[in-house]
Protein backbone atom coordinates (compact mmCIF):
# COMPACT_ATOMS: atom_id res chain seq x y z
CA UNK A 1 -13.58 39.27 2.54
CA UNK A 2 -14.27 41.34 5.60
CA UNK A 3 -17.59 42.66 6.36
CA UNK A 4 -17.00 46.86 5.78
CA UNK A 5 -16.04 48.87 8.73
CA UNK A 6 -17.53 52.01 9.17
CA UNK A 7 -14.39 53.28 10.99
CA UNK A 8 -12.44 51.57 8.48
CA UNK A 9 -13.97 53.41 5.29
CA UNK A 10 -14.56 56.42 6.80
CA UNK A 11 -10.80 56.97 7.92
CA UNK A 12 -9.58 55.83 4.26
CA UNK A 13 -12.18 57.93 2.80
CA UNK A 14 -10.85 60.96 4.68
CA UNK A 15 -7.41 60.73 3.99
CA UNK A 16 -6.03 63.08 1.70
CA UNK A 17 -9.71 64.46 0.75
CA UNK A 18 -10.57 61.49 -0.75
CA UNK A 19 -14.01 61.92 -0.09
CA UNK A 20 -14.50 65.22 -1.24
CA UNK A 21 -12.93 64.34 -4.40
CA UNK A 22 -15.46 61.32 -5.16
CA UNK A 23 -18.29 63.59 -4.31
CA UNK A 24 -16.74 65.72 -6.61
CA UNK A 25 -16.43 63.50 -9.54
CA UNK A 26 -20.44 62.27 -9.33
CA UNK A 27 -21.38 65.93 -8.93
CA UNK A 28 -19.16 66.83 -11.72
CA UNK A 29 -20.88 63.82 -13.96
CA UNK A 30 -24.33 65.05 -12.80
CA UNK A 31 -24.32 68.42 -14.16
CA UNK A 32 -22.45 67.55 -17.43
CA UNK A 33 -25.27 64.57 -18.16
CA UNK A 34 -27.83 67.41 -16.99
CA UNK A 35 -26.54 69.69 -19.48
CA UNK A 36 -27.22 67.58 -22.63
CA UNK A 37 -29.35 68.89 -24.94
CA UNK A 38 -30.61 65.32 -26.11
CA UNK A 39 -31.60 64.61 -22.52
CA UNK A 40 -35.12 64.91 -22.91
CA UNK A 41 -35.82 62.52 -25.66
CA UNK A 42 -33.13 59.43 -24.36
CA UNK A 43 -35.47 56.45 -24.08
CA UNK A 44 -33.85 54.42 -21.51
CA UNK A 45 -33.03 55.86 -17.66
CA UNK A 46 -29.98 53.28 -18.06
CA UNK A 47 -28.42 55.72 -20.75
CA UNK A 48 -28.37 58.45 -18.38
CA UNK A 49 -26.96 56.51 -15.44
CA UNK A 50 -24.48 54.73 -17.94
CA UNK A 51 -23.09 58.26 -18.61
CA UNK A 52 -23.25 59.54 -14.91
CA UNK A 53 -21.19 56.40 -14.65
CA UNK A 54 -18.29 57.31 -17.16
CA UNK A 55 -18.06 60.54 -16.31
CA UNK A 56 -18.02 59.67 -12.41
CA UNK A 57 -15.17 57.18 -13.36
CA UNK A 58 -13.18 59.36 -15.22
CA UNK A 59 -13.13 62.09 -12.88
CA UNK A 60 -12.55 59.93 -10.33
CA UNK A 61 -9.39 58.87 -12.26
CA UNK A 62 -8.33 62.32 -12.79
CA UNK A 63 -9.08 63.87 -9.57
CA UNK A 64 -7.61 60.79 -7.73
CA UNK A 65 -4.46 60.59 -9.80
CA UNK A 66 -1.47 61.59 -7.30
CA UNK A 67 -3.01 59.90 -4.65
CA UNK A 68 -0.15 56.82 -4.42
CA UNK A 69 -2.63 55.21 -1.82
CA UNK A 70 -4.99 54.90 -4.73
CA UNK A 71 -5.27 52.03 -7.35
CA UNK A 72 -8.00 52.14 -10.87
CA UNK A 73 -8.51 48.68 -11.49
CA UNK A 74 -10.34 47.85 -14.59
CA UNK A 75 -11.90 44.12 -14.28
CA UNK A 76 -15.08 42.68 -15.85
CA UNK A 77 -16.24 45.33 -18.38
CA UNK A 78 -16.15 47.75 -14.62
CA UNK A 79 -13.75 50.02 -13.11
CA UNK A 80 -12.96 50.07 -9.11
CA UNK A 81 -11.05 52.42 -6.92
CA UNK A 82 -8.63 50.69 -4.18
CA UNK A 83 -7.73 52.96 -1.45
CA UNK A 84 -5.25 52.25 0.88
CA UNK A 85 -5.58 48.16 0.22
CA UNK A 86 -7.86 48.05 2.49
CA UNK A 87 -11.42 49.76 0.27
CA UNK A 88 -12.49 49.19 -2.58
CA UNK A 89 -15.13 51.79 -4.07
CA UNK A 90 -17.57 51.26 -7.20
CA UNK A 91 -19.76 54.60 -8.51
CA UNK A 92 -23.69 53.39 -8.24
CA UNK A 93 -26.93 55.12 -8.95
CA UNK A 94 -29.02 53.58 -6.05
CA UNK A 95 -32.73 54.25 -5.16
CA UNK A 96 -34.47 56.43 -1.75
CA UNK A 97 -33.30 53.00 0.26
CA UNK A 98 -29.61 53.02 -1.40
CA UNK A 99 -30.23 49.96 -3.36
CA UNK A 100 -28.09 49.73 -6.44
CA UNK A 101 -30.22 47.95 -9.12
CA UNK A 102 -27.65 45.64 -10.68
CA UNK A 103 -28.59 43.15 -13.09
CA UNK A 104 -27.89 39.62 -10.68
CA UNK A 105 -24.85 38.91 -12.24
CA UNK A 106 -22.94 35.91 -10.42
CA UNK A 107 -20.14 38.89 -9.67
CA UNK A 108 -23.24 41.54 -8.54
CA UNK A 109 -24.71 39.17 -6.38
CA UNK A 110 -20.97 38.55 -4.43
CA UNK A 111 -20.02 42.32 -4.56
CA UNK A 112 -22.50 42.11 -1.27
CA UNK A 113 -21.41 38.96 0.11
CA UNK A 114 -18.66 39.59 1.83
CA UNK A 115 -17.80 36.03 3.06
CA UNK A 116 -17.05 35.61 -0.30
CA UNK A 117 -13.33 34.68 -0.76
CA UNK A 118 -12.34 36.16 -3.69
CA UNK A 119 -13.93 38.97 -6.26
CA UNK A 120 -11.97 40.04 -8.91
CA UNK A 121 -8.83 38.71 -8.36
CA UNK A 122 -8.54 40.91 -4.81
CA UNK A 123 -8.72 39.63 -1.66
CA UNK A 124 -9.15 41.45 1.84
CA UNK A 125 -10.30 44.25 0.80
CA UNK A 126 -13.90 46.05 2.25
CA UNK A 127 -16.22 46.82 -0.57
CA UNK A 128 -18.50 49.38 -0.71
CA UNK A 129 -20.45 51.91 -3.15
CA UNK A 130 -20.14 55.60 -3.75
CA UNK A 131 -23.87 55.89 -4.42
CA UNK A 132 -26.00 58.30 -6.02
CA UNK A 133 -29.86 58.97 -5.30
CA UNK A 134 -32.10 61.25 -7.82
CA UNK A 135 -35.23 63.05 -6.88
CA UNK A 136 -38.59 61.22 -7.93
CA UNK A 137 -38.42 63.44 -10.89
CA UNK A 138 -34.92 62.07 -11.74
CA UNK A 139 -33.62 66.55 -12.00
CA UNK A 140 -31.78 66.33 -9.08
CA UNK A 141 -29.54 64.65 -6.80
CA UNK A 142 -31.10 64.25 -3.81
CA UNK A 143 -28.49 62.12 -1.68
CA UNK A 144 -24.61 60.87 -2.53
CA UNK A 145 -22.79 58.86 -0.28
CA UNK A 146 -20.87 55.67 1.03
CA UNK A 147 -22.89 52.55 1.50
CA UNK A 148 -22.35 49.03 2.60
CA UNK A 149 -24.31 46.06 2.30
CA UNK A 150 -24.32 42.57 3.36
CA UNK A 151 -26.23 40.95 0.49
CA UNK A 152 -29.55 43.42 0.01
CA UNK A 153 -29.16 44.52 3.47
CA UNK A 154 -27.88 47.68 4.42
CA UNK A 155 -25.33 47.64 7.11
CA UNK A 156 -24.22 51.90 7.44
CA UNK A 157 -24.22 54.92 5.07
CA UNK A 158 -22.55 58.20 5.34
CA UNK A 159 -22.90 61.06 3.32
């Protein structure tokens, strides 16, 4: 797998408002997990990022949908966005230094790795996060943005 070009992602990103429209679907997950009335009482901050995470995905799906340049593919109890053949996007809730916390699954750990051969089934393709950061009080999003790794090191971010 190649390492993620900036230039690379960035360009893809932009095409067709691509961009805009994944920054729309977080947002748009955001303030519809914000608005539950239940909020206050959920027990686990992994419920809350769980449903950022559908809601991302599914507007993602909708928002996305006459893109032909865009691919959903479902793999591994996940969902991905391909752009182009050459990106491939995941939604993430990361922390202040845009580390996702995934549990080290054999497949987390290589989603980083880039030298990896083969994830998913896809080849060639640059892999990179659409990442979320709340404020310390976990109200507010405080950054959202692209971000590539190589392992738990962060090579670039854009917002």
């Amino acid at each position: 797998m190649p390492t993620p070009s900036r230039e690379t992602v960035e360009r893809v990103l932009n095409k067709n408002n691509r961009a805009a429209l994944i920054r729309g679907a977080v947002e748009d997950a955001w303030a519809r997990v914000k608005s539950f009335p239940d909020l206050v009482w959920w027990r686990r901050k992994t419920t809350r990022a769980a449903l950022v995470w559908e809601y991302s995905v599914e507007n993602a799906i909708a928002a996305l949908a006459g893109d032909k340049g865009v691919s959903v593919a479902r793999h591994h109890d996940t969902v991905s966005f391909i752009f182009d053949d050459l990106v491939l996007v995941r939604f993430k809730k990361a922390n202040i230094e845009l580390q996702s916390s995934n549990y080290p699954t054999p497949l987390a750990v290589l989603f980083h790795e880039h030298q990896a051969e083969d994830l998913f089934g896809l080849v060639e393709l640059q892999r990179v996060e659409a990442a979320y950061v709340l404020n310390r009080f976990q109200t507010a999003i405080i950054w959202l943005g692209i971000v590539a790794r190589d392992k738990r090191r962060a090579l670039w971010d854009f917002e």
